[in-house]
Protein backbone atom coordinates (compact mmCIF):
# COMPACT_ATOMS: atom_id res chain seq x y z
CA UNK A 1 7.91 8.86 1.99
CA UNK A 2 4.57 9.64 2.05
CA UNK A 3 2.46 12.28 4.84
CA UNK A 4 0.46 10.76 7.00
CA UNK A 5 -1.36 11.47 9.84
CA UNK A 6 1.10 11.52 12.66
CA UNK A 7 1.07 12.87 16.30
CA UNK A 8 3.70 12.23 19.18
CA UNK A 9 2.93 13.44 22.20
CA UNK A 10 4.33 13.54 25.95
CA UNK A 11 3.14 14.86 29.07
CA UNK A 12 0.99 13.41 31.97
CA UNK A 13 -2.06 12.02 32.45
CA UNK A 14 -5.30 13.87 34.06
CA UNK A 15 -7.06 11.34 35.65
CA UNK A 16 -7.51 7.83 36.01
CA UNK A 17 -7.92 5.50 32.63
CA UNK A 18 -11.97 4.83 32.07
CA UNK A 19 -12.25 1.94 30.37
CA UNK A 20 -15.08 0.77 28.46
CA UNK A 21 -16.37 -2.55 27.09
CA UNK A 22 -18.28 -3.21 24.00
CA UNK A 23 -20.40 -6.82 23.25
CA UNK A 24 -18.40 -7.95 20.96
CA UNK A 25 -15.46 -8.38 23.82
CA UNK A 26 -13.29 -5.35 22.37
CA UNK A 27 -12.22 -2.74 25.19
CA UNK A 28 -11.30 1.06 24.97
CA UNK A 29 -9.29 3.06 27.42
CA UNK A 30 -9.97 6.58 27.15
CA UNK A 31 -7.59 9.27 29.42
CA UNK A 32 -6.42 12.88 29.18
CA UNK A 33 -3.05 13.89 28.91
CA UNK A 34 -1.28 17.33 29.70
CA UNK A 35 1.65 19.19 27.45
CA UNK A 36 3.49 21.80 28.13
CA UNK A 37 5.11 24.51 26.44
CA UNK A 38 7.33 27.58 27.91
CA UNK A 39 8.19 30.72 26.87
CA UNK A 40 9.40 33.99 27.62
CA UNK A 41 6.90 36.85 27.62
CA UNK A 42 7.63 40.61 26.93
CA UNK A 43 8.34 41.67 30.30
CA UNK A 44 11.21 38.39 31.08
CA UNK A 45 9.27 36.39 32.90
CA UNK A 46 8.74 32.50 31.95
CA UNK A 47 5.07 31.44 31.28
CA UNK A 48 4.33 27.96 31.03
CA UNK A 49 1.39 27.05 28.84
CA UNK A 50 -0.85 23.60 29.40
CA UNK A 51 -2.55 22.08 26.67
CA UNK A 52 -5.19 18.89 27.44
CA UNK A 53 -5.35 16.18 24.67
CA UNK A 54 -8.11 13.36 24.89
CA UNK A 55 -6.77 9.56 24.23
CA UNK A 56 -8.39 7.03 23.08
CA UNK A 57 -6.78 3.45 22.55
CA UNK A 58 -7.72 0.24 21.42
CA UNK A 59 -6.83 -3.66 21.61
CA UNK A 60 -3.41 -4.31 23.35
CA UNK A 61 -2.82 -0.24 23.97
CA UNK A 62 -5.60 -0.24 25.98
CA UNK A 63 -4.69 -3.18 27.84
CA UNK A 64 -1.43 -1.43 28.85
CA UNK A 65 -3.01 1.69 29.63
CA UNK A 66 -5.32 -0.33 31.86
CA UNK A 67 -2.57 -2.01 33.63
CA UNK A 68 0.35 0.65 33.57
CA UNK A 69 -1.38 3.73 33.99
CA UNK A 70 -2.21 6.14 36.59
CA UNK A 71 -3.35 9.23 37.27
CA UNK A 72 -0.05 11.30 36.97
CA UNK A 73 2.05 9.03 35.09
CA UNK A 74 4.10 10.42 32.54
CA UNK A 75 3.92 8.91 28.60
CA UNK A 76 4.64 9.09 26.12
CA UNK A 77 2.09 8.30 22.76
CA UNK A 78 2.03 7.75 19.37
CA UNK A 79 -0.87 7.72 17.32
CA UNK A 80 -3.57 9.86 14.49
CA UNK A 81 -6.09 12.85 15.01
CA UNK A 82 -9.39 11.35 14.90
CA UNK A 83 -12.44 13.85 14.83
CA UNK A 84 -16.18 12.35 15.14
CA UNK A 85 -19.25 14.98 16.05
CA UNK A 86 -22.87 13.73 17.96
CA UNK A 87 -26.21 14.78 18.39
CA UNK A 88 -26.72 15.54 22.50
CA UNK A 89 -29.74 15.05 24.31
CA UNK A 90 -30.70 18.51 23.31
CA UNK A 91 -30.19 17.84 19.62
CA UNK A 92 -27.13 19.96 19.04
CA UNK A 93 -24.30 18.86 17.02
CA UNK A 94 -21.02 18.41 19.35
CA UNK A 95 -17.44 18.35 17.78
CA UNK A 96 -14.83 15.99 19.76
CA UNK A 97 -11.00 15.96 18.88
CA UNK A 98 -9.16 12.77 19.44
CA UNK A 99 -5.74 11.10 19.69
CA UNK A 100 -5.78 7.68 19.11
CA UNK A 101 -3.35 6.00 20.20
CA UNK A 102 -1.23 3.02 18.60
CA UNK A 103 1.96 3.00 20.41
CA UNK A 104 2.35 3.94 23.67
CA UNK A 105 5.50 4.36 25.79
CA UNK A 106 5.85 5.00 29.87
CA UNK A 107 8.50 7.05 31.13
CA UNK A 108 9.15 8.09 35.04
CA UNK A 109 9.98 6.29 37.61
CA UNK A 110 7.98 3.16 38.90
């Protein structure tokens, strides 16, 4: 077996799906999703700690995040860190971290 690059991830989504369209007919969904993990600090009590992960899906995923998901809904995803960097309006160099997404699973209710 050989490494890859391999993320699973599960937790809820942020806000609604933005989807964009390109000229050539392709589509992107792009959404935020929330993880959380828990743990005990020094003096007993249980902390709960939120991490936010950008998603980014293509082709059919993004045609089921466009029609199955909500603000809320809870996922699960499969899918590769992605990293990419721009030039702003101001000319400085921005860094953006990524998830894209290949498989994508919903869980919950509804």
């Amino acid at each position: 077996m050989s490494l890859r690059n391999k993320v699973t991830l599960v937790g809820y989504t942020g806000k609604e799906v933005e989807m964009i369209s390109f000229e050539n007919g392709n589509v992107k969904a792009a959404v935020s999703l929330a993880t959380s993990d828990y743990y005990t600090n020094a003096k007993g009590d249980k902390v709960e700690e939120t991490q936010w992960h950008s998603l980014v899906a293509f082709g059919k995923a993004a045609e089921i995040f466009q029609k199955y998901v909500t603000k809320g809904k809870e996922i699960a995803v499969e899918g590769k860190l992605s990293y990419r960097s721009y030039d702003d309006k101001d000319g400085i160099k921005r860094y953006i971290t990524e998830i894209k997404v290949d498989e994508i699973l919903l869980l919950g209710g509804k």
